[in-house]
N, C-alpha and C. Protein backbone atom coordinates (compact mmCIF):
# COMPACT_ATOMS: atom_id res chain seq x y z
N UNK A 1 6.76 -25.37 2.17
CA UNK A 1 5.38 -25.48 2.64
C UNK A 1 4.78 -24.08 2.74
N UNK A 2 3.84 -24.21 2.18
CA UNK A 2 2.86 -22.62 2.37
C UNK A 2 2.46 -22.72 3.79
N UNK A 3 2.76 -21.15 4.51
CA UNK A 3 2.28 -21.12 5.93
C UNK A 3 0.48 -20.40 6.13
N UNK A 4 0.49 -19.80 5.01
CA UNK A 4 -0.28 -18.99 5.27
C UNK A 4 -1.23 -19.02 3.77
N UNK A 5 -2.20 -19.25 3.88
CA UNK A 5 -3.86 -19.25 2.50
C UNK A 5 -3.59 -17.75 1.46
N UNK A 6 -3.27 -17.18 2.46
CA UNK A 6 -2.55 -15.82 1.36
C UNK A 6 -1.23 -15.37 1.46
N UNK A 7 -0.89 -15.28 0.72
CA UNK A 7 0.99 -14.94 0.82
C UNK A 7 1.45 -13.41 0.57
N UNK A 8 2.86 -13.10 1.04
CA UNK A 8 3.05 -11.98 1.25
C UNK A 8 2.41 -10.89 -0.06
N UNK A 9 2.75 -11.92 -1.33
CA UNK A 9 2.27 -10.84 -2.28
C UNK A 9 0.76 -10.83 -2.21
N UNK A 10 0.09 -11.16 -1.91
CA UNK A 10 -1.26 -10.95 -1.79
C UNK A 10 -1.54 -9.86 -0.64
N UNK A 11 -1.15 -10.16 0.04
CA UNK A 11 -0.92 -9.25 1.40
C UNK A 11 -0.42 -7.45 0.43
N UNK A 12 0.19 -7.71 0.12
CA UNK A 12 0.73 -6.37 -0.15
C UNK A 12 0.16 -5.94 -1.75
N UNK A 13 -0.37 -6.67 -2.36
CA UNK A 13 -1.35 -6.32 -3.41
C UNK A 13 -2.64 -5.75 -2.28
N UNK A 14 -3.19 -6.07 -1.02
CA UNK A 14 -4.32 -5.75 -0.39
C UNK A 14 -4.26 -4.13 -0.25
N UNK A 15 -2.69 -3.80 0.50
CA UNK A 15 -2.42 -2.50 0.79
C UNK A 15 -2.64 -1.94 -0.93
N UNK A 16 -1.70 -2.21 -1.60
CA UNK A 16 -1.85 -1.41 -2.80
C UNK A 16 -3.18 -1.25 -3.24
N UNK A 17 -4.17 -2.03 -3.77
CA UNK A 17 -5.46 -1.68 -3.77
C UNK A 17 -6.49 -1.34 -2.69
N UNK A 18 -5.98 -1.15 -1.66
CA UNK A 18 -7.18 -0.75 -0.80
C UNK A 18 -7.96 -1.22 -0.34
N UNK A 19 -7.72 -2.67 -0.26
CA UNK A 19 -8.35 -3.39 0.38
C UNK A 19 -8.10 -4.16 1.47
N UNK A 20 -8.62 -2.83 2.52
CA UNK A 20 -7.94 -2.97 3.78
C UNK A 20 -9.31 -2.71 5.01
N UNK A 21 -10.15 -3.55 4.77
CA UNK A 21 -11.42 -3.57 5.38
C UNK A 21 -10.88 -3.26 7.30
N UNK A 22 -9.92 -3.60 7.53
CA UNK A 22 -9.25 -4.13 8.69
C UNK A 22 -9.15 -2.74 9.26
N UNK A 23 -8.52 -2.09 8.73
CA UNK A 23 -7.81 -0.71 8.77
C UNK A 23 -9.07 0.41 9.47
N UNK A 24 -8.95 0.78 10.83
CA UNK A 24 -10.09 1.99 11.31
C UNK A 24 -9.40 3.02 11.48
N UNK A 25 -8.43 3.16 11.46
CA UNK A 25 -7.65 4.82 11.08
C UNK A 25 -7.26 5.35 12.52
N UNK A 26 -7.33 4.39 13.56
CA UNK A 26 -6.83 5.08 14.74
C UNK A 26 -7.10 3.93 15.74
N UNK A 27 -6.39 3.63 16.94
CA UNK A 27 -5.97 2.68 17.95
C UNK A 27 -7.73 2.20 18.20
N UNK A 28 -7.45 0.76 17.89
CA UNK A 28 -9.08 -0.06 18.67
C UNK A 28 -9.25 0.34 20.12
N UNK A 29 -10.79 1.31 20.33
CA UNK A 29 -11.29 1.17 21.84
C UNK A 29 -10.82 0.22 22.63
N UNK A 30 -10.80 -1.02 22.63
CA UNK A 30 -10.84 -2.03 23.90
C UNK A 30 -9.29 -1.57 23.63
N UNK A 31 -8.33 -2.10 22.93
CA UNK A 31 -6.94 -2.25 23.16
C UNK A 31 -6.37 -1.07 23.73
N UNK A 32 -6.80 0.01 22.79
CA UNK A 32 -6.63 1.72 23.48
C UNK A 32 -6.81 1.57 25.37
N UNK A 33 -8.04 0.94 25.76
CA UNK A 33 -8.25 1.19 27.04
C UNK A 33 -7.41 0.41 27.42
N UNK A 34 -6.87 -0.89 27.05
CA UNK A 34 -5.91 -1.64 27.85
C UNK A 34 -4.58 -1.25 27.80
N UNK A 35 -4.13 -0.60 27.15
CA UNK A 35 -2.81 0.33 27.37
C UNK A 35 -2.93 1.40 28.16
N UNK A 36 -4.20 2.22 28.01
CA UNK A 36 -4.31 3.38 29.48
C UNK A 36 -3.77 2.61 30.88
N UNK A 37 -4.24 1.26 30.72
CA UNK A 37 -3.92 1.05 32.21
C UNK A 37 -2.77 0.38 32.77
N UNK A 38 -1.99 0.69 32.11
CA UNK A 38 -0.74 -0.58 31.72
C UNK A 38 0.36 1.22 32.31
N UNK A 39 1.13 0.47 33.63
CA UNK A 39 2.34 1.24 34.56
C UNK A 39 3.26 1.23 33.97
N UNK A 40 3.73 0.10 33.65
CA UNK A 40 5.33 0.23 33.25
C UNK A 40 5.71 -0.03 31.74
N UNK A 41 5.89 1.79 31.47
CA UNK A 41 6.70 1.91 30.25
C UNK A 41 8.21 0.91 29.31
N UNK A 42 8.50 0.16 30.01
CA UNK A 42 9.61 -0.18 29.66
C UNK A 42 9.63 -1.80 29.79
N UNK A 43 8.30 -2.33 29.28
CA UNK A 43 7.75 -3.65 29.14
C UNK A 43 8.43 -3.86 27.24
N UNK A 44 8.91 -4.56 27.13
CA UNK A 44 8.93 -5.52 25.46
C UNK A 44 7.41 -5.54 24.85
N UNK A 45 6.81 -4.80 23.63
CA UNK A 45 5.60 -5.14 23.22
C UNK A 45 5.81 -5.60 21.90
N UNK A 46 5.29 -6.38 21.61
CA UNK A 46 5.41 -6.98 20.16
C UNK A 46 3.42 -6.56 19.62
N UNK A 47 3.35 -6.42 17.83
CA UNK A 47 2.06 -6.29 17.62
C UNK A 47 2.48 -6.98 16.09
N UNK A 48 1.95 -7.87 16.62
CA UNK A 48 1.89 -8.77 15.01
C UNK A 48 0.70 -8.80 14.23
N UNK A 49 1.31 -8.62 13.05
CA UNK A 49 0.17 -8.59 12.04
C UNK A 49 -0.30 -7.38 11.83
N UNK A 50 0.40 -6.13 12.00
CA UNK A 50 -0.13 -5.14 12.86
C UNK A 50 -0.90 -4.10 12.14
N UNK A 51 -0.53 -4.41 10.62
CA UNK A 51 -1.35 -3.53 9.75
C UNK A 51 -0.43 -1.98 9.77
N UNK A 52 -1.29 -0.88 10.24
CA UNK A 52 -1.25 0.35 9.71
C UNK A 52 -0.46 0.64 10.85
N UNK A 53 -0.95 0.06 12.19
CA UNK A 53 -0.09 -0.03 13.33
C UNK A 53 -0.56 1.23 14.32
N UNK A 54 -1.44 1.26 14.42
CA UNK A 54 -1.99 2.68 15.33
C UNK A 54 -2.11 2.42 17.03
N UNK A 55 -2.02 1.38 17.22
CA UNK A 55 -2.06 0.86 18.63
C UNK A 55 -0.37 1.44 18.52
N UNK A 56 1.00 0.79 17.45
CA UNK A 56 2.17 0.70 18.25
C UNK A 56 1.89 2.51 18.15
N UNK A 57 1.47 3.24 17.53
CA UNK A 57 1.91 4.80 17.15
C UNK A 57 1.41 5.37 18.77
N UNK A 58 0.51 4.67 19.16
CA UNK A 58 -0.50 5.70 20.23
C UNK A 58 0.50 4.79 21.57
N UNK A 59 0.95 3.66 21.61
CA UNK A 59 2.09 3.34 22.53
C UNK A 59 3.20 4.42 22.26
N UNK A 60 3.87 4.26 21.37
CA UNK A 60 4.76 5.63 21.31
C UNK A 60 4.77 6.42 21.43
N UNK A 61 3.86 7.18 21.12
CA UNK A 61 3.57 8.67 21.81
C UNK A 61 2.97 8.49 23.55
N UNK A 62 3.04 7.26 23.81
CA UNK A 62 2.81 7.43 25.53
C UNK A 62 4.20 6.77 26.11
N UNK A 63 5.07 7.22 25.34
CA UNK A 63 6.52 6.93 26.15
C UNK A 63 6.75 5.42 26.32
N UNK A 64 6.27 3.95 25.53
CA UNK A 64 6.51 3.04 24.85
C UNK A 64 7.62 2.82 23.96
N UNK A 65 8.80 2.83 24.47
CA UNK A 65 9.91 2.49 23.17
C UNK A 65 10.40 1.53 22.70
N UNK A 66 9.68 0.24 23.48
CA UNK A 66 10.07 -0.90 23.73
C UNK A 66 9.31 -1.94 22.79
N UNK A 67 8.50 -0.94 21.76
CA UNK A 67 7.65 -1.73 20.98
C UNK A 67 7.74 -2.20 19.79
N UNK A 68 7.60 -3.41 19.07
CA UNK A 68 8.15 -4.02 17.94
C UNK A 68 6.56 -4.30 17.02
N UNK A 69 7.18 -3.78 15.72
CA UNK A 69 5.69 -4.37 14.77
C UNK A 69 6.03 -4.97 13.81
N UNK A 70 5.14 -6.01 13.71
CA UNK A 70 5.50 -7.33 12.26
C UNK A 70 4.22 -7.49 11.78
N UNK A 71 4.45 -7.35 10.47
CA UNK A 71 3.56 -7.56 9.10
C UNK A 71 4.50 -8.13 8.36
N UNK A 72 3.67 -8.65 7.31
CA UNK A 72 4.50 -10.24 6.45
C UNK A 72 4.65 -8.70 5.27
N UNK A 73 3.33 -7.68 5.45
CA UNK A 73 3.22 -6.73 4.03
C UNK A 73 4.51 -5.35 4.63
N UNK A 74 4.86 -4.98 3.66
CA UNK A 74 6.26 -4.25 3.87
C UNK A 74 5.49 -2.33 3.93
N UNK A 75 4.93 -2.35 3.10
CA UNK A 75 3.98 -1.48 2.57
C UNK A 75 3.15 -0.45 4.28
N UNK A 76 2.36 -1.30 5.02
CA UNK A 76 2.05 -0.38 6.16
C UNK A 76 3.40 -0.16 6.98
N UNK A 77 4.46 -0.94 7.56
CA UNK A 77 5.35 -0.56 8.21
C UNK A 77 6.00 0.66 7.80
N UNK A 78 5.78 0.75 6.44
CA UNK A 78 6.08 1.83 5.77
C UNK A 78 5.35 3.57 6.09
N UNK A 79 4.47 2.97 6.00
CA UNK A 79 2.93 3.75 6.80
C UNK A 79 3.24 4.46 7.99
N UNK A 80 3.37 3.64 9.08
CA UNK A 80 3.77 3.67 10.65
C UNK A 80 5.61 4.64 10.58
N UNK A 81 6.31 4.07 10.04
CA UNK A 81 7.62 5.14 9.67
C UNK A 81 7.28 6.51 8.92
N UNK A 82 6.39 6.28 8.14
CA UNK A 82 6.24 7.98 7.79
C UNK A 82 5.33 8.88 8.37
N UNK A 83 4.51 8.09 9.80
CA UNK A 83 3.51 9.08 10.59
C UNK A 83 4.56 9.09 11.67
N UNK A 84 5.41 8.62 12.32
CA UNK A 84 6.43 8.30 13.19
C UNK A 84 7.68 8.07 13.09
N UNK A 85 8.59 9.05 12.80
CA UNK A 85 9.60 9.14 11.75
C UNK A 85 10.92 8.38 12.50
N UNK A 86 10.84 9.10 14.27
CA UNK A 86 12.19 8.56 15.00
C UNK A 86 11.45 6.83 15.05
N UNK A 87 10.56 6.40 14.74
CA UNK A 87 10.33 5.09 14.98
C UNK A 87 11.31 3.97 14.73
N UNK A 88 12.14 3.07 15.39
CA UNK A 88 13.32 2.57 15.23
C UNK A 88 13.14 1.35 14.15
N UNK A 89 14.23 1.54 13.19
CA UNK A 89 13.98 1.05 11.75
C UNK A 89 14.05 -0.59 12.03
N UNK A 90 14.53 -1.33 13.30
CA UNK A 90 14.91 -2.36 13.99
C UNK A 90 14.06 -3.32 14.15
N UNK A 91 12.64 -2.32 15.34
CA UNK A 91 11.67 -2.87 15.54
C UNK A 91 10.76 -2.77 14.54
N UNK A 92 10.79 -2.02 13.12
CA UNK A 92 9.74 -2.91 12.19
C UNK A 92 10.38 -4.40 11.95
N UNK A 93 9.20 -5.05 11.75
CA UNK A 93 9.35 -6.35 11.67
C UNK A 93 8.90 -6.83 10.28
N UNK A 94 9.70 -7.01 9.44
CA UNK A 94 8.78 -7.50 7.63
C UNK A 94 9.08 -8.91 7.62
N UNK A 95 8.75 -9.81 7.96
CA UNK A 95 8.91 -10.93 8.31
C UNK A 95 7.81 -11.81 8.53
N UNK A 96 7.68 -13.12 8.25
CA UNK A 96 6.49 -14.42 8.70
C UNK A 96 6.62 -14.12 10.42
N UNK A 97 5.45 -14.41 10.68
CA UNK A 97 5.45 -14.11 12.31
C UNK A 97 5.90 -15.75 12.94
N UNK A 98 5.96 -16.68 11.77
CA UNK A 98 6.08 -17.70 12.00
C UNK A 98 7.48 -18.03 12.14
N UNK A 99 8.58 -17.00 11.79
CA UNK A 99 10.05 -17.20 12.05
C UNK A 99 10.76 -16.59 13.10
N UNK A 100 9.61 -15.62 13.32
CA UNK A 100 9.94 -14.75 14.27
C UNK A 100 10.82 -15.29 15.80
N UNK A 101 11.70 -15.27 16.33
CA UNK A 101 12.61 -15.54 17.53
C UNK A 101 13.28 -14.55 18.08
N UNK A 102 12.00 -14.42 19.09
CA UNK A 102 12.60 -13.38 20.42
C UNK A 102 11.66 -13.70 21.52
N UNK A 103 11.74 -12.74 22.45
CA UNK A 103 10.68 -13.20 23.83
C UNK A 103 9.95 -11.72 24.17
N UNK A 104 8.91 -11.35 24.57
CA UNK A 104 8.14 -10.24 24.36
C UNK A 104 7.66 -10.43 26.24
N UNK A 105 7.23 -9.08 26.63
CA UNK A 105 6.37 -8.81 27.68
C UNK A 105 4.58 -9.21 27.47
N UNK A 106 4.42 -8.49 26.54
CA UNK A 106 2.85 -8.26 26.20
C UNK A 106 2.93 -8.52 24.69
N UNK A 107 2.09 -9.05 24.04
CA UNK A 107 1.75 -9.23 22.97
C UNK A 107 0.17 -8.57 22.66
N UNK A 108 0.16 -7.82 21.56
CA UNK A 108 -1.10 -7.33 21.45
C UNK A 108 -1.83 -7.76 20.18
N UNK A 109 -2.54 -8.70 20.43
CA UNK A 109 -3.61 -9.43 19.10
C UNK A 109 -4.68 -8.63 18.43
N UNK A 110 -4.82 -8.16 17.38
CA UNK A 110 -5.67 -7.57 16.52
C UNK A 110 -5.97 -7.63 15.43
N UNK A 111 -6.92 -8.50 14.58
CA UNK A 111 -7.03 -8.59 13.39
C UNK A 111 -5.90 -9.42 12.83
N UNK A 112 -4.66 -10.10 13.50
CA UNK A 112 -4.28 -10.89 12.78
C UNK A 112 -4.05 -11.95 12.63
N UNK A 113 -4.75 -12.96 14.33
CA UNK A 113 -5.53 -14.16 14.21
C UNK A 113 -6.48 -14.63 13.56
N UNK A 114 -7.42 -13.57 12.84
CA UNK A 114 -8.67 -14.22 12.08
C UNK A 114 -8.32 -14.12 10.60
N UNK A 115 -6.73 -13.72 10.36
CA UNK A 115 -6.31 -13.41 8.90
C UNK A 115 -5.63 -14.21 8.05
N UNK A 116 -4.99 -15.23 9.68
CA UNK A 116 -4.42 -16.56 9.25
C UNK A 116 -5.28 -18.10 9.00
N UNK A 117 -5.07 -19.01 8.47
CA UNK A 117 -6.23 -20.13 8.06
C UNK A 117 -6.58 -20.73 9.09
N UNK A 118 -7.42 -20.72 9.33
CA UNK A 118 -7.95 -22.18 10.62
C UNK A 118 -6.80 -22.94 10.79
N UNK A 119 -6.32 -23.58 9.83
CA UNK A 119 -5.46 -24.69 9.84
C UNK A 119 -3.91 -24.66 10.52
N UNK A 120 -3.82 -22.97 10.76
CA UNK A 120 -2.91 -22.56 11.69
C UNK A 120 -2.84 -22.25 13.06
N UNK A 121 -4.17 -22.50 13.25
CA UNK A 121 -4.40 -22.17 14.66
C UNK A 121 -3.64 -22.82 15.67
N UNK A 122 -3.53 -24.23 15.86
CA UNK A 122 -2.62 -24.57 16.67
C UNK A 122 -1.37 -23.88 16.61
N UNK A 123 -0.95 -24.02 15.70
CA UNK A 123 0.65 -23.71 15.54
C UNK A 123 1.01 -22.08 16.22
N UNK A 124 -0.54 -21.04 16.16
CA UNK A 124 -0.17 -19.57 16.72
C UNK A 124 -0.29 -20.10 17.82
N UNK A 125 -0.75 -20.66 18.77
CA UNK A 125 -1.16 -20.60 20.05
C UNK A 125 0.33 -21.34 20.68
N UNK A 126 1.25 -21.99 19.84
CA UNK A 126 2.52 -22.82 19.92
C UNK A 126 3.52 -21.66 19.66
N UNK A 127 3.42 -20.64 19.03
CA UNK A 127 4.52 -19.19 18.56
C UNK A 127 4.22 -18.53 19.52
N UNK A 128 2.74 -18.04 19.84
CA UNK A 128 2.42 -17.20 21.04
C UNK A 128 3.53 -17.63 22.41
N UNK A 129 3.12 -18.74 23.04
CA UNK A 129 3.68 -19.41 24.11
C UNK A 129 5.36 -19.39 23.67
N UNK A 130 5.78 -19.54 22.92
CA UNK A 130 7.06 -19.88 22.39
C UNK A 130 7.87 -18.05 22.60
N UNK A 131 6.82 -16.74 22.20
CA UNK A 131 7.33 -15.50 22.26
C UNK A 131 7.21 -15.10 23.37
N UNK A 132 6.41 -15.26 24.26
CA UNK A 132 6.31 -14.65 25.57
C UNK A 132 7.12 -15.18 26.17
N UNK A 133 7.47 -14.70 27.26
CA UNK A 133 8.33 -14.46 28.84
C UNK A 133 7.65 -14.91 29.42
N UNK A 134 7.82 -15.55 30.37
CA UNK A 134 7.37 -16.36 31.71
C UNK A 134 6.63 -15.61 32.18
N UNK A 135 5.41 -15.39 32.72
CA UNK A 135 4.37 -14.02 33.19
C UNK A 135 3.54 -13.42 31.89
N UNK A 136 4.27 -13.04 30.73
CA UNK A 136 3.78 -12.43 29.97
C UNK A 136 2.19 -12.50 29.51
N UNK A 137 1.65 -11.70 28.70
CA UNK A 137 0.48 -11.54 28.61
C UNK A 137 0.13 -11.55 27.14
N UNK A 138 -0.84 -12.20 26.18
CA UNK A 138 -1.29 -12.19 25.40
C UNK A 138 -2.71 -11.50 25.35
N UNK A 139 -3.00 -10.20 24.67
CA UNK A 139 -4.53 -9.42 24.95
C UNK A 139 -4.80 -8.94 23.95
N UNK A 140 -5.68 -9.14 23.96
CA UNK A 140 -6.71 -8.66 22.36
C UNK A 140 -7.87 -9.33 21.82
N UNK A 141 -8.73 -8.90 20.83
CA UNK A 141 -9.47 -8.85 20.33
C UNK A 141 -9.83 -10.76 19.45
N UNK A 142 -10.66 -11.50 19.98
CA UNK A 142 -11.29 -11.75 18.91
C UNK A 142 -12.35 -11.78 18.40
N UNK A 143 -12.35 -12.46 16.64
CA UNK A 143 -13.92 -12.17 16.32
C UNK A 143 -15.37 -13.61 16.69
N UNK A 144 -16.11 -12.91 17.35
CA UNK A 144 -17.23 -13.88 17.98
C UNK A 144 -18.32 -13.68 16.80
N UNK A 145 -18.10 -14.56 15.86
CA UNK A 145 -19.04 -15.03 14.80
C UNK A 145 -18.41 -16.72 14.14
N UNK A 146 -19.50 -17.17 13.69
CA UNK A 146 -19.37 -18.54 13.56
C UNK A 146 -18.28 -18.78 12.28
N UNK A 147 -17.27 -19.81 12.50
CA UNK A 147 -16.18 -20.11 11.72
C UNK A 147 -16.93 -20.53 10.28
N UNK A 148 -16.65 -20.38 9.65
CA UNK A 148 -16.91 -20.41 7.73
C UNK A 148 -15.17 -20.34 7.23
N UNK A 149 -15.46 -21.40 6.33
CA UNK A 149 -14.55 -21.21 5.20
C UNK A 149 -14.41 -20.10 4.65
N UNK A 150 -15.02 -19.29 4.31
CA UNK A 150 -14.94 -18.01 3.84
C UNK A 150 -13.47 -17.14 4.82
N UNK A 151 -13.10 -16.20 4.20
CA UNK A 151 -12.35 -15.35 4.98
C UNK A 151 -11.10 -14.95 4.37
N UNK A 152 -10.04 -14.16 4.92
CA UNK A 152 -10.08 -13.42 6.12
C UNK A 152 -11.26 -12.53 6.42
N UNK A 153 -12.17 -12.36 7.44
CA UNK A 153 -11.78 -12.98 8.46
C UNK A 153 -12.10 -14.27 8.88
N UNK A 154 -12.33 -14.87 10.27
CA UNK A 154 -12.07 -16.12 10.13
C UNK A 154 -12.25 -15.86 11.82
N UNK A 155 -13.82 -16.63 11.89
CA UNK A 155 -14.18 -16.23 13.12
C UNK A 155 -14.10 -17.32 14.27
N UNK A 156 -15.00 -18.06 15.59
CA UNK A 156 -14.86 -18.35 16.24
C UNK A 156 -15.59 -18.02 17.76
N UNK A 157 -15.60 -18.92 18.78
CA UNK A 157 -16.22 -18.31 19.97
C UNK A 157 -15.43 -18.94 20.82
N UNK A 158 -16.56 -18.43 22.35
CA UNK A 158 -15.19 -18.61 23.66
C UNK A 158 -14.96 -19.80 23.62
N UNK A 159 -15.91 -21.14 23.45
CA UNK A 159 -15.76 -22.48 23.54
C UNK A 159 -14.15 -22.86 23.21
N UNK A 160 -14.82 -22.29 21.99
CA UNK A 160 -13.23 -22.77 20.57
C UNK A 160 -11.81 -22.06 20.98
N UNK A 161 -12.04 -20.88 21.17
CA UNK A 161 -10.97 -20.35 21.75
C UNK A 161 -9.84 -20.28 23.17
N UNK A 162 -11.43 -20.90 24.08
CA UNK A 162 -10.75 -21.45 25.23
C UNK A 162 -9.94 -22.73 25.17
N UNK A 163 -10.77 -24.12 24.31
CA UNK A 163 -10.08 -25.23 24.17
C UNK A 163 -8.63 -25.28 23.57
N UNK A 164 -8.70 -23.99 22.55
CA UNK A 164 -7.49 -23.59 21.77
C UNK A 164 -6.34 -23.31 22.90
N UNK A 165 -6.63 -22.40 23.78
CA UNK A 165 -5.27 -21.85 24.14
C UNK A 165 -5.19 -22.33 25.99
N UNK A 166 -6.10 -23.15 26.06
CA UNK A 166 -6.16 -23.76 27.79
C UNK A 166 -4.86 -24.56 28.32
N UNK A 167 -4.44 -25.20 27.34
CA UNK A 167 -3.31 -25.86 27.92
C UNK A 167 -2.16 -25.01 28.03
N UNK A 168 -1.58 -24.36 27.19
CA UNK A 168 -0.74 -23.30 27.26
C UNK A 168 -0.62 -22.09 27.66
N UNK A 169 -1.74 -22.00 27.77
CA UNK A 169 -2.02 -20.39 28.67
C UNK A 169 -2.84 -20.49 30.13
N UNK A 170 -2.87 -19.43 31.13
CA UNK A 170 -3.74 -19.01 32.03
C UNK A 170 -4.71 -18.42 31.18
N UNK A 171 -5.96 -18.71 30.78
CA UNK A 171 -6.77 -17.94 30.54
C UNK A 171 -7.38 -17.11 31.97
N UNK A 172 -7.13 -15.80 31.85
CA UNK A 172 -7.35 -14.81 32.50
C UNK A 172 -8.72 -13.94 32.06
N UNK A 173 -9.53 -13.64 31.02
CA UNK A 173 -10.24 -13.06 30.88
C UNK A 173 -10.48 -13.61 29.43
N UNK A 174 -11.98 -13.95 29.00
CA UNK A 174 -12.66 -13.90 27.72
C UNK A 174 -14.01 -13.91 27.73
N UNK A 175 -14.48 -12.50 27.26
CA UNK A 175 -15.76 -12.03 27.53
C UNK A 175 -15.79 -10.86 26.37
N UNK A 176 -17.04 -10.81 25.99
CA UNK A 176 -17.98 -10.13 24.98
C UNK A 176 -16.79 -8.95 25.49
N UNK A 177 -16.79 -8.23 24.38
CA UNK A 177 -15.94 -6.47 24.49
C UNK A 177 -17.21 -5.73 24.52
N UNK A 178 -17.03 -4.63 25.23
CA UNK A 178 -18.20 -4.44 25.84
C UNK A 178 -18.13 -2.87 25.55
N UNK A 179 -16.78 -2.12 24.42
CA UNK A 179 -16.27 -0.89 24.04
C UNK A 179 -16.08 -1.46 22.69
N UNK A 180 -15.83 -2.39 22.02
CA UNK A 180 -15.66 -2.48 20.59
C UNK A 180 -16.35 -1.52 19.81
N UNK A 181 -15.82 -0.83 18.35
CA UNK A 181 -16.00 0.32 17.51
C UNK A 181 -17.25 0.26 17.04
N UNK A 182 -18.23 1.26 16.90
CA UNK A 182 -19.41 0.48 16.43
C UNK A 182 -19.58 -0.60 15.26
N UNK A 183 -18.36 -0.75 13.97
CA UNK A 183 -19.01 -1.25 13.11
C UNK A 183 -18.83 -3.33 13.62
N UNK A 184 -18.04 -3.16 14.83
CA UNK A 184 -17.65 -4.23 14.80
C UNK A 184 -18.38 -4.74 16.86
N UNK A 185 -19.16 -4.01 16.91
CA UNK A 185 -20.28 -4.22 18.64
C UNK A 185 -20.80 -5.41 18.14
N UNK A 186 -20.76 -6.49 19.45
CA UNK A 186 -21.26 -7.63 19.07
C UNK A 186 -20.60 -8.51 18.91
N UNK A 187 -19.20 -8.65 18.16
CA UNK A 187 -18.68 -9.46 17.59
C UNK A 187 -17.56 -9.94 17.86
N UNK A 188 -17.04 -9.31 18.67
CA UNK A 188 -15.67 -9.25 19.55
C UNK A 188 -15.98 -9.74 20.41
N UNK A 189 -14.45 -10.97 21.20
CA UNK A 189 -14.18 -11.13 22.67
C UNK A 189 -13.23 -9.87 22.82
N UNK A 190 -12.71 -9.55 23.93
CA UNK A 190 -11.89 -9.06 24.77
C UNK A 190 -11.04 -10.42 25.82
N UNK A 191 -9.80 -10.52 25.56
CA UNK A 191 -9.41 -11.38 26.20
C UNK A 191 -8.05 -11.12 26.64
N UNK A 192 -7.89 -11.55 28.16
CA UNK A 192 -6.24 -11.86 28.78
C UNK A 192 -5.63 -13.13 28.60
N UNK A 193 -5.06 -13.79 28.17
CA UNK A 193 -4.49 -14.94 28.67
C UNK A 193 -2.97 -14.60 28.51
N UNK A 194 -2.30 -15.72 29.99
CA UNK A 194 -1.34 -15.12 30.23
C UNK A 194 -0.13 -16.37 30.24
N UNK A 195 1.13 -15.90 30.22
CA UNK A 195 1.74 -17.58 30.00
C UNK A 195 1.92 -17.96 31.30
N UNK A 196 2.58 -19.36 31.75
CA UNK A 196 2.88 -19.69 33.27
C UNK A 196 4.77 -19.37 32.71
């Protein structure tokens, strides 16, 4: 069964040609600020989907060692090991996020909920709950523009997103991002939800 509308080789044909619209060359404002405020270094972070991976790089250099990154594309993990060399060869993750089996503190969402098909949506909000730890926290970014067939990306609002993840999660926070990068003001939630 196909999990995913684009598959790894497409994914990694994107990196090779450059077509990486996703990619801002340094840790997202909102997520950046939600790691400033985050005490304890020695939390489990998982960042799926993670691309170029500049959130896990800017965790690591703030004494974060506990952090794991998965992309289905082999190509940026590659990326993230050659700007971050002691980066542990373990926690890259080249793998479907959909096989993935472990349990995480914090999970950090960025760009790679709106990359997967509509038609998967249940099933992340069933992996999410399934990776976290009892307490744990799911935070990040989504995109607040109206769902279209078209995509990645592959948008949505609080309605949809709340009904999505209410039963399985504490929704803790989902509200307009109010620091998102300029090219993307407007269009973003900022959200906590947390597991029971």
């Amino acid at each position: 069964m196909k999990k995913n509308s684009l598959d790894k080789a497409s994914w990694e044909n994107r990196y090779t040609n450059s077509q990486i619209g996703w990619n801002i060359g340094y840790p997202s404002t909102p997520i950046k600020a939600y790691i400033d405020q985050l005490e304890d270094r020695t939390i489990k972070i998982l960042i799926p989907g993670a691309g170029n991976s500049y959130e896990a790089e800017y965790l690591w250099n703030k004494g974060y060692e506990n952090v794991y990154v998965l992309d289905f594309a082999k190509q940026p993990l590659e990326n993230l090991k050659h700007r971050v060399k002691i980066f542990p060869e373990d926690q890259l993750l080249n793998c479907d996020f959909f096989d993935l089996n472990n349990q995480f503190d914090l999970i950090l969402e960025q760009t790679f909920f709106c990359a997967l098909s509509p038609n998967l949506r249940k099933r992340y909000v069933e992996k999410m709950h399934q990776l976290l730890k009892p307490n744990g926290k799911l935070v990040g970014l989504f995109f607040d523009f109206e769902l279209t067939k078209s995509g990645p990306p592959f948008g949505g609002n609080v309605s949809e997103y709340t009904s999505l993840f209410e039963e399985s999660f504490k929704i803790k926070t989902i509200e307009k991002s109010i620091n998102s990068i300029k090219e993307r003001q407007g269009k973003e939630l900022f959200f906590i939800f947390e597991s029971p």
